[in-house]
Protein backbone atom coordinates (compact mmCIF):
# COMPACT_ATOMS: atom_id res chain seq x y z
CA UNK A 1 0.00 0.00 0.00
CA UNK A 2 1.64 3.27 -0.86
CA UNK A 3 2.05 5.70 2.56
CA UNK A 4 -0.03 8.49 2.44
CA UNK A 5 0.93 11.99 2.26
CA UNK A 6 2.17 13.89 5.42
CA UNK A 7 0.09 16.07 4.42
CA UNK A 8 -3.17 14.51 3.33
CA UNK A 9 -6.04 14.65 5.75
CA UNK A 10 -6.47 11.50 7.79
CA UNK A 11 -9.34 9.31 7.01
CA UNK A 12 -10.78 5.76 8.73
CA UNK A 13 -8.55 2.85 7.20
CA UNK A 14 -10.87 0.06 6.44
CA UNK A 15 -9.61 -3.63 7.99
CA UNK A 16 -7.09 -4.80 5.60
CA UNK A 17 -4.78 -8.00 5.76
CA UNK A 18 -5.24 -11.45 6.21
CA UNK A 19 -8.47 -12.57 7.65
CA UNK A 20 -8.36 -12.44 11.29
CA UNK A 21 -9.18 -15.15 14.05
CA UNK A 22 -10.74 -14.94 17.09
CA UNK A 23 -9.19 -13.49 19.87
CA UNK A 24 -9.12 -17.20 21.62
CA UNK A 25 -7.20 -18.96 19.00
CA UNK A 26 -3.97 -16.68 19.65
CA UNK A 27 -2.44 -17.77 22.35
CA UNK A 28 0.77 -16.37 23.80
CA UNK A 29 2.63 -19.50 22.78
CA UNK A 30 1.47 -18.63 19.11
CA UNK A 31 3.34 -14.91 19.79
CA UNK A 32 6.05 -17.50 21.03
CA UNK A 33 6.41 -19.43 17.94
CA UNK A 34 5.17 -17.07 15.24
CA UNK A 35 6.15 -14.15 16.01
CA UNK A 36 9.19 -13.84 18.98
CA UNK A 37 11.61 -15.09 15.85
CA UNK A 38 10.63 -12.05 14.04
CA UNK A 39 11.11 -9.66 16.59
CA UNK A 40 14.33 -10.55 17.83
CA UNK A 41 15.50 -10.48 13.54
CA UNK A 42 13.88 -7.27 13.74
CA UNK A 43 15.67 -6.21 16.91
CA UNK A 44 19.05 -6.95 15.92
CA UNK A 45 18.73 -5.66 12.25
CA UNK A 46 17.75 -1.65 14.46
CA UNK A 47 20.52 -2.37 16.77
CA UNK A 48 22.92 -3.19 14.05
CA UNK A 49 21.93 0.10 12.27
CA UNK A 50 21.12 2.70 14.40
CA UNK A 51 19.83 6.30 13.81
CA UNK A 52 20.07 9.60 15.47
CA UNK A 53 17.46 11.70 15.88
CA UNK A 54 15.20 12.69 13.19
CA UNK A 55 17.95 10.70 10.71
CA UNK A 56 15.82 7.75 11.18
CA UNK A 57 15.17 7.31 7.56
CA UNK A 58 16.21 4.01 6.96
CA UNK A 59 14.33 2.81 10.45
CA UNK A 60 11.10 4.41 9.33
CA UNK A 61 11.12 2.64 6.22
CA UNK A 62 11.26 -0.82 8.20
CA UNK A 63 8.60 0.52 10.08
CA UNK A 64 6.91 1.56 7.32
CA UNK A 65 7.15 -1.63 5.14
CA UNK A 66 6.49 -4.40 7.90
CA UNK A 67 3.20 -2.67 8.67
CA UNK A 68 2.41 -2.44 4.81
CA UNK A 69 3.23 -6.19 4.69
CA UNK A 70 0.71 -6.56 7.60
CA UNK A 71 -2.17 -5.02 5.70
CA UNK A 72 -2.24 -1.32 7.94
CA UNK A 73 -2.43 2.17 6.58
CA UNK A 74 0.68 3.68 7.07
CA UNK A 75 0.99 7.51 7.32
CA UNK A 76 4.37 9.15 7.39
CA UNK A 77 5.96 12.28 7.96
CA UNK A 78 4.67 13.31 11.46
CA UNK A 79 7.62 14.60 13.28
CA UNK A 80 9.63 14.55 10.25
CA UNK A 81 10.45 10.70 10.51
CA UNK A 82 7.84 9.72 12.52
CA UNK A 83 5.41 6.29 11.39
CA UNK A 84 1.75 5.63 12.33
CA UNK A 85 0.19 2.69 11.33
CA UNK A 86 -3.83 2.22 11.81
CA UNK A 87 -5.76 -0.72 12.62
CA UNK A 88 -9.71 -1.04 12.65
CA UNK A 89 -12.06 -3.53 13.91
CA UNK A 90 -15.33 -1.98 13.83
CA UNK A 91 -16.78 0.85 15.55
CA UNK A 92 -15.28 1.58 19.16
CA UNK A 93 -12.64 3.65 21.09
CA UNK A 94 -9.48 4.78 19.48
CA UNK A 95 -6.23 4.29 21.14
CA UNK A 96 -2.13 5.24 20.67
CA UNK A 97 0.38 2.73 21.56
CA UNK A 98 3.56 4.69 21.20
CA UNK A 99 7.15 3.54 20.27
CA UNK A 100 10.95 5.66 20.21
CA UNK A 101 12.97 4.32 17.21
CA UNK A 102 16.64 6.85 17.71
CA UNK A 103 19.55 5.86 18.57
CA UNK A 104 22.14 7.95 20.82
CA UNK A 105 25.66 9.28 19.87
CA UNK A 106 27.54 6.33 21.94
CA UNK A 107 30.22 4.29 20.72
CA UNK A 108 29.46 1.12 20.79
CA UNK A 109 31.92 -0.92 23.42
CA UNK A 110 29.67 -4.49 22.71
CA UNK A 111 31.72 -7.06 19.91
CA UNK A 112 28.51 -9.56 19.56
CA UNK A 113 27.56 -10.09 16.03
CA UNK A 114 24.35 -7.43 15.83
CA UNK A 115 26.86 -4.47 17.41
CA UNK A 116 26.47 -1.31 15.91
CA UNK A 117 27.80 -0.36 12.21
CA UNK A 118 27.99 3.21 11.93
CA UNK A 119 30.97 3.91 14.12
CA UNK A 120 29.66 6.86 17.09
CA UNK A 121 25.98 5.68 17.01
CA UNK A 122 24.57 3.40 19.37
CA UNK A 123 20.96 1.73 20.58
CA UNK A 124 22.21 2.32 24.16
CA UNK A 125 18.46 2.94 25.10
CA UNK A 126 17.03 0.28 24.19
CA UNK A 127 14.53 1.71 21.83
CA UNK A 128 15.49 -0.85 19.03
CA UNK A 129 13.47 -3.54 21.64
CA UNK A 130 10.45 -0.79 21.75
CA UNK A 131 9.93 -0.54 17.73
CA UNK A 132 10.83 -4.74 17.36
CA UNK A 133 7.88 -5.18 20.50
CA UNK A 134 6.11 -3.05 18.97
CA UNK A 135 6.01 -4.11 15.67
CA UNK A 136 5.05 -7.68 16.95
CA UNK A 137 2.10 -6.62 18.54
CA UNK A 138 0.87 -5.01 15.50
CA UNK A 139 1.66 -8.31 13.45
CA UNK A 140 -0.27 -10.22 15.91
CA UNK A 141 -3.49 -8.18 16.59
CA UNK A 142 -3.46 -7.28 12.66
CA UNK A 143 -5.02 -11.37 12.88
CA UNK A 144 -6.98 -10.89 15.83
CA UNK A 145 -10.60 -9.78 16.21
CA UNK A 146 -10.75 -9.83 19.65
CA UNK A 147 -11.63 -6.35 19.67
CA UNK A 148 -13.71 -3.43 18.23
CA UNK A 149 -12.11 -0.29 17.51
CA UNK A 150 -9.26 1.66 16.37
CA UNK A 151 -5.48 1.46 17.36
CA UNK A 152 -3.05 3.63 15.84
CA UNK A 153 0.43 2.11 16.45
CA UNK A 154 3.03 5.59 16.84
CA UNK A 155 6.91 5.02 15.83
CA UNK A 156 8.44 8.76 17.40
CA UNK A 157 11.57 9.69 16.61
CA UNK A 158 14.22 11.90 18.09
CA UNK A 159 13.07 11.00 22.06
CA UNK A 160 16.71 11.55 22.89
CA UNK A 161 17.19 15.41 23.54
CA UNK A 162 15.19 16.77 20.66
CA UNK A 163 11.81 16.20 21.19
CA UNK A 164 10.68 13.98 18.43
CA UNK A 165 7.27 13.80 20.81
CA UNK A 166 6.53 17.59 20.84
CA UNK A 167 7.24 17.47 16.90
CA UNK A 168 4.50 14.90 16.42
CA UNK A 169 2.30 16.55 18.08
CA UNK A 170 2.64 19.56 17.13
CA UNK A 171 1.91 18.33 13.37
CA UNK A 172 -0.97 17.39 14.54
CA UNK A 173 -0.79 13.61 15.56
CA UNK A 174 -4.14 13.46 17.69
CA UNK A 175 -6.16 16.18 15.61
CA UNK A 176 -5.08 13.31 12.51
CA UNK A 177 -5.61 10.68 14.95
CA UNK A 178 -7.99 11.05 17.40
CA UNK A 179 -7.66 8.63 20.63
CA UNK A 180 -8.91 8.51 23.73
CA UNK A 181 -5.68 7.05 25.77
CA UNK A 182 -2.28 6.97 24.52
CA UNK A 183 -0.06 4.52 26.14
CA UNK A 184 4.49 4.50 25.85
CA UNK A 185 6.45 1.69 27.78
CA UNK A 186 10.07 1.13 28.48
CA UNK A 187 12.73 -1.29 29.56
CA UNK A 188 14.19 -0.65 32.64
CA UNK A 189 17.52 -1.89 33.72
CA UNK A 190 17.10 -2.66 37.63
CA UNK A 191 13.59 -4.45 37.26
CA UNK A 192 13.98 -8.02 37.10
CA UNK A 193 12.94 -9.20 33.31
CA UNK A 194 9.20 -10.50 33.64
CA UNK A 195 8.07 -7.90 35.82
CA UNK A 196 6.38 -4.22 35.30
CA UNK A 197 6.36 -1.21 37.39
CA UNK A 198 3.86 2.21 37.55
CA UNK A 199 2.75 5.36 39.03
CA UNK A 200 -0.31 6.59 39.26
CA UNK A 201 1.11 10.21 38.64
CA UNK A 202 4.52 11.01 37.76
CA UNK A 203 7.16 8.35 36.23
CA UNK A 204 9.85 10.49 35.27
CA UNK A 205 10.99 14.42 35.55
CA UNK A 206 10.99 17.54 33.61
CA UNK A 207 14.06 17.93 31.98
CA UNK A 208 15.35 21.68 32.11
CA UNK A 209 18.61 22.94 31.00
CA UNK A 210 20.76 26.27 31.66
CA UNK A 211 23.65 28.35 30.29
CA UNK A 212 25.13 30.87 33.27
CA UNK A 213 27.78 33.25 30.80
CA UNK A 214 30.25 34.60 33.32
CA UNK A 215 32.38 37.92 32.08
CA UNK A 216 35.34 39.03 34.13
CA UNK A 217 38.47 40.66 32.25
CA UNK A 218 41.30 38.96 30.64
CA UNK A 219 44.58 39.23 32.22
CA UNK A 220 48.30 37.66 32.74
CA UNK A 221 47.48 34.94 35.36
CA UNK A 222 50.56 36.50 36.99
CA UNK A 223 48.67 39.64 37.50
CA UNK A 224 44.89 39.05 38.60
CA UNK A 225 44.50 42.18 40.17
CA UNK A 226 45.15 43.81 36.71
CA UNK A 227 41.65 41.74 35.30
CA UNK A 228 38.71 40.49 36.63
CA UNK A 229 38.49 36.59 37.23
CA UNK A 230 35.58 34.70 35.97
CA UNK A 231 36.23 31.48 37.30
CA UNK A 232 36.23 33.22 40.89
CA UNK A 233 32.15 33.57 40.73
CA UNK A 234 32.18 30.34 38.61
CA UNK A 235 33.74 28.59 41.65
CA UNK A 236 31.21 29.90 44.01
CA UNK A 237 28.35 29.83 41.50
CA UNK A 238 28.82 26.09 41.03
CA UNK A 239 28.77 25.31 45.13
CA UNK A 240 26.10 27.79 45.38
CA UNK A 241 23.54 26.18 43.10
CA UNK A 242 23.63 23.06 45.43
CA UNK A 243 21.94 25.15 47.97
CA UNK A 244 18.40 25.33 45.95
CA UNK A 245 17.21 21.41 46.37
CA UNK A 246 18.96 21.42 49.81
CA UNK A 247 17.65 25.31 51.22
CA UNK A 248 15.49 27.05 49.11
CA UNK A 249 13.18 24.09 48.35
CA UNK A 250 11.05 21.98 50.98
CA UNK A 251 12.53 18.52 51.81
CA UNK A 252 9.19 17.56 50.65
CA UNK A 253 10.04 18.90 47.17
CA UNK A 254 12.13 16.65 44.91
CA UNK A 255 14.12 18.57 42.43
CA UNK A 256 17.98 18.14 41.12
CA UNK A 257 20.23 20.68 40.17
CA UNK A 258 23.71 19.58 38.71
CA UNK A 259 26.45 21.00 36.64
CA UNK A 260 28.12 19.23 33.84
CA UNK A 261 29.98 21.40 31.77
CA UNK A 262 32.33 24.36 32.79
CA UNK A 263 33.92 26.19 29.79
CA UNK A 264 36.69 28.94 29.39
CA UNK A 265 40.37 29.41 28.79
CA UNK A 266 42.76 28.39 26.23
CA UNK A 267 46.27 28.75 27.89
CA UNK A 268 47.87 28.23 31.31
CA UNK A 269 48.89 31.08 31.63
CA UNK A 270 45.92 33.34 30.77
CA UNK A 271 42.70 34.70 32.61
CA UNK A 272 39.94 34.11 30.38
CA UNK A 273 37.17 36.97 29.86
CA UNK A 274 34.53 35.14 30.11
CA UNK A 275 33.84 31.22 31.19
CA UNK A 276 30.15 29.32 30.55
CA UNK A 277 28.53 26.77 33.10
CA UNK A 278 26.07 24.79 31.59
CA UNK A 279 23.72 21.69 33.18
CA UNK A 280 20.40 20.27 33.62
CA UNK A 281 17.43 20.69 36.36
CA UNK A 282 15.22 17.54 37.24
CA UNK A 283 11.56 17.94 39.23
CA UNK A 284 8.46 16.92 38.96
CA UNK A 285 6.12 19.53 39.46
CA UNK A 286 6.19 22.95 37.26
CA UNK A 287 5.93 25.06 40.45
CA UNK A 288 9.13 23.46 41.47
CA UNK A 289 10.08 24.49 38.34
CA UNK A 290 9.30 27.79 39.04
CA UNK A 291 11.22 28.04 42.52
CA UNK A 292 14.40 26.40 40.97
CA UNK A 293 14.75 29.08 38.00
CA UNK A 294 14.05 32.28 40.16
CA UNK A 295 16.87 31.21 42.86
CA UNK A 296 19.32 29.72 40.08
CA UNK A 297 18.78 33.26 38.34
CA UNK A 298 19.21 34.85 41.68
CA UNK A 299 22.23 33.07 42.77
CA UNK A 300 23.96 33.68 39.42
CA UNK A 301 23.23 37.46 40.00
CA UNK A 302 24.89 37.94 43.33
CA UNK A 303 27.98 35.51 42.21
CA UNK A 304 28.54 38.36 39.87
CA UNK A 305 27.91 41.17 41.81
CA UNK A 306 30.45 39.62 44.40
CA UNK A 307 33.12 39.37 42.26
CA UNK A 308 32.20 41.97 39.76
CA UNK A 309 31.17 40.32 36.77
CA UNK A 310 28.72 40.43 33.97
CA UNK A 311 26.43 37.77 33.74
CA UNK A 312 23.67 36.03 31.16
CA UNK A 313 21.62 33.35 31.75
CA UNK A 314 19.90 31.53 29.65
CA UNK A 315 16.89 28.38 31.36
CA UNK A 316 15.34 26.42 29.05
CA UNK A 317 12.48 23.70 29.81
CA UNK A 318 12.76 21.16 27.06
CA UNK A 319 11.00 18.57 28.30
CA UNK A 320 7.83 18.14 30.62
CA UNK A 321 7.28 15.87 33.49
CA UNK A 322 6.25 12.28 32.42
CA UNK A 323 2.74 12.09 34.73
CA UNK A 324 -0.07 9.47 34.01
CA UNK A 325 -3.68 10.06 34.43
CA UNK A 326 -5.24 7.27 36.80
CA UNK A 327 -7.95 5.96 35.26
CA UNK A 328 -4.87 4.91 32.29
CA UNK A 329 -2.61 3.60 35.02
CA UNK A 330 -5.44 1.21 36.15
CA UNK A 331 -5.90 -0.17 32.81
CA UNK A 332 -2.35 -0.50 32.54
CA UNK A 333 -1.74 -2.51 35.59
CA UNK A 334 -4.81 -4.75 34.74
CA UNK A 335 -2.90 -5.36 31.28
CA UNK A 336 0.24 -6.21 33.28
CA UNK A 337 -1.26 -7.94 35.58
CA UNK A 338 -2.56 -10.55 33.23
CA UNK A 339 0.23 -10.70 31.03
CA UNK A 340 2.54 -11.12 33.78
CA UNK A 341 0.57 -12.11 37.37
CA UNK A 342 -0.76 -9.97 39.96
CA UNK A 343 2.83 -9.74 42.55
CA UNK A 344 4.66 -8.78 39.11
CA UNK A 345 3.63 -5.92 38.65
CA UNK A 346 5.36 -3.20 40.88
CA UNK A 347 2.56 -0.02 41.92
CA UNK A 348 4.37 2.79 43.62
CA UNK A 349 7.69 2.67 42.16
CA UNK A 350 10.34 6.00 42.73
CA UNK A 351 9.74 7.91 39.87
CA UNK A 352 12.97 8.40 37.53
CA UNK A 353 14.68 11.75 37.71
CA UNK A 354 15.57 10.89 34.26
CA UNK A 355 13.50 12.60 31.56
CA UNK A 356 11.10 11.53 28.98
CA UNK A 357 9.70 13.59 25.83
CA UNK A 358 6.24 11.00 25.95
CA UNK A 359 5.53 13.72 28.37
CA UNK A 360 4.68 15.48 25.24
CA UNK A 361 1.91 13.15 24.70
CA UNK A 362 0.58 12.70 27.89
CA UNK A 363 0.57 16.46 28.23
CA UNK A 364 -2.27 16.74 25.22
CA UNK A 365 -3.87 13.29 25.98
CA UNK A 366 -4.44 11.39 29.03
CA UNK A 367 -2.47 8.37 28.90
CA UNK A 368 0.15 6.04 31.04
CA UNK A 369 3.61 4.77 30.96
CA UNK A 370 4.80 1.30 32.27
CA UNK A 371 8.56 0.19 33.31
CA UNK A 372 9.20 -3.40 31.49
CA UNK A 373 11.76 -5.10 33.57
CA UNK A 374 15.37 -5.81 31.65
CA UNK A 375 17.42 -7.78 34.31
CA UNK A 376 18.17 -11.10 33.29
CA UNK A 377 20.03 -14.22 35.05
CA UNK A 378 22.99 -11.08 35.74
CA UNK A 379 22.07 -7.61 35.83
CA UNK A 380 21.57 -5.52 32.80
CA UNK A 381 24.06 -2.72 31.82
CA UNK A 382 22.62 0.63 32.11
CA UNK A 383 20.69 2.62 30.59
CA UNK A 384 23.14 4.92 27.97
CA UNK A 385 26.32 2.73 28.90
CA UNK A 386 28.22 1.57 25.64
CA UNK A 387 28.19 -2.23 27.00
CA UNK A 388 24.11 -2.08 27.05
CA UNK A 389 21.86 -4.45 24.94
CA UNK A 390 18.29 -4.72 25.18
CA UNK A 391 17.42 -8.15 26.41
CA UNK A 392 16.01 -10.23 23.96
CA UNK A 393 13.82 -12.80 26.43
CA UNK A 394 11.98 -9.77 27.16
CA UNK A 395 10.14 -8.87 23.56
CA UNK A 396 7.72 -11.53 24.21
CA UNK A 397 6.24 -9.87 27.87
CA UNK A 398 6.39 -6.71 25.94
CA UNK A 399 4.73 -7.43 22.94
CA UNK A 400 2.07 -9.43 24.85
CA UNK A 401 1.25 -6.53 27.40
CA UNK A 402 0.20 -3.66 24.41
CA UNK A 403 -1.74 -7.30 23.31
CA UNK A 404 -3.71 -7.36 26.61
CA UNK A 405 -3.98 -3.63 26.65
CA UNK A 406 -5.71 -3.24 23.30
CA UNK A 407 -8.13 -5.87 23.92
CA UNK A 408 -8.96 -4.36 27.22
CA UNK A 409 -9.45 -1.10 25.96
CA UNK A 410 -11.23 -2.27 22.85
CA UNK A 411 -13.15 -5.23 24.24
CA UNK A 412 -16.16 -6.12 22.07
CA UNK A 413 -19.39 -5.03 24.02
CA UNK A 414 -22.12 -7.71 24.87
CA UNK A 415 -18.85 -10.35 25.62
């Protein structure tokens, strides 16, 4: 079927593909046997080939053509390199089951035969086991009419640092695709493979980032008095900012403030006019937010004064907090729950101070996000470590839990 246009209005896809079967002749072992093979080819072909964000050209067009193969509608173009393909069964609810497909700029330190090919680039998120789990839920419930309704399956790129989210929705992915729940999961490195963990609320932080520009004078390092040192208020500055989680919020409020880059100076022997400090904020509630940018902007302004130098700050919010709606969570953990049993699944789990642009999503639809355990017989690397590999034994929970969910949410009325 040939994609339509990014630009052409969306329409209801009619059921295409092989006929399907009742939802009681696919069993998990048939995911098993059919299907588990196919993901993990899938898997390793992404993690052999990864993509940066919005360069996901040649992942899209896997996307793209094993949907096509399944029968679906594919529309691309959303968020630049984004995929949605859409599955009906009838009239009923409409929901988003949401995938990342970019890679990260890590080199790859793993020598197994699927390691990465394009020297720098790396699947050291795992989101080469999201699109592959993905994909083999779609092949599955394109057979399966154990459900009435619509599901639009959502391939996002650029979730690492650009926003690939906010893009696709902000070219309109639920006024093309209406829904009433979207739904993103993850593997999580920590969580024993097999099990699932959720909030009802927040999973993950806002992700915030700042520039402080510090201008002194440039002088002979033998002669300070003769310039103005910026590296004097850059030295208190970066002590100082430790004070906002620890005094100027409540102990109540959880929030992180940390500095990873400090710039300026080119010779040993030189005082440098002007040095940057750059680094991220975490927290999980925007008037947090709000606290943590008035004293950071404060602080920066009396480091300056003190020491008498100019100073320009620049706070960015990039990403949202990553908060689920409750009634979403439930279904969620009813999903899990069946997929996996009842003590698998993990409710009131420390939310991440890591940072998630599905917050994008869930900010213009409710929705929920779900931890999918990674730990095997040994623990799993982490999460943006060059030794990390997504672990293969668990594509089969994952595929089977956005199963469970869509026939939940879609379930045919009457029984």
């Amino acid at each position: 079927m040939i994609p339509m246009s990014p630009t052409a209005p969306a329409s209801a896809p009619q059921p295409a593909g092989p006929v399907p079967k009742p939802a009681e002749a696919v069993s998990m072992q048939t995911l098993d046997l059919d299907i588990s093979r196919d993901m993990v080819r899938w898997r390793h072909d992404l993690h052999a080939h990864p993509e940066l964000a919005f360069c996901e050209h040649r992942t899209s067009d896997l996307v793209a053509r094993e949907l096509q193969a399944m029968g679906l509608p594919v529309h691309r173009g959303l968020g630049r390199t984004g995929v949605v393909g859409t599955l009906v069964r009838g009239v009923g609810p409409a929901i988003a089951l949401r995938a990342d497909m970019d890679a990260l700029p890590v080199h790859e330190a793993n020598t197994f035969g699927h390691a990465s090919c394009n020297p720098g680039t790396m699947h050291a998120c795992g989101h080469d086991g999201h699109t592959a789990m993905l994909l083999g839920a779609a092949k599955l419930l394109a057979r399966d009419d154990g459900f009435r309704g619509t599901v639009h399956f959502v391939f996002q790129p650029a979730e690492e640092n650009e926003g690939g989210g906010r893009a696709m929705v902000e070219d309109g992915l639920f006024e093309r695709f209406p829904v009433s729940a979207v739904y993103g999961m993850h593997n999580w490195p920590g969580l024993p493979a097999g099990r699932f963990a959720i909030n009802h609320g927040p999973m993950m932080a806002a992700l915030d980032t700042f520039e402080i520009r510090v201008g002194g004078k440039g002088s002979h390092a033998a002669m300070p008095e003769r310039g103005i040192d910026p590296f004097m208020a850059v030295a208190q500055l970066v002590m100082a900012l430790q004070t906002i989680p620890s005094r100027v919020l409540s102990p109540m409020d959880a929030a992180v403030v940390s500095v990873t880059q400090i710039h300026g100076g080119d010779a040993w022997n030189v005082i440098p006019d002007s040095v940057s400090v750059r680094g991220t904020v975490r927290c999980f509630d925007p008037a947090v937010q709000d606290r943590v940018e008035a004293a950071l902007r404060q602080i920066a302004e009396g480091c300056a004064v003190t020491h008498r130098a100019a100073i320009a700050v620049e706070y960015v919010r990039r990403y949202p907090p990553t908060v689920n709606t409750g009634r979403e969570a439930d279904q969620a953990v009813a999903a899990a729950r069946r997929v996996a049993g009842h003590d698998a699944v993990q409710l009131g789990c420390t939310p991440s101070m890591a940072s998630e642009d599905f917050a994008f999503m869930l900010s213009a639809c409710p929705g929920a996000y779900i931890w999918l355990g990674a730990d095997g017989a040994s623990p799993s690397a982490p999460l943006h470590n060059p030794h990390y590999d997504f672990n293969d034994d668990t594509l089969t929970a994952g595929a089977a839990f956005w199963v469970e969910l869509v026939r939940q949410e879609l379930a045919k009325q009457g029984g």
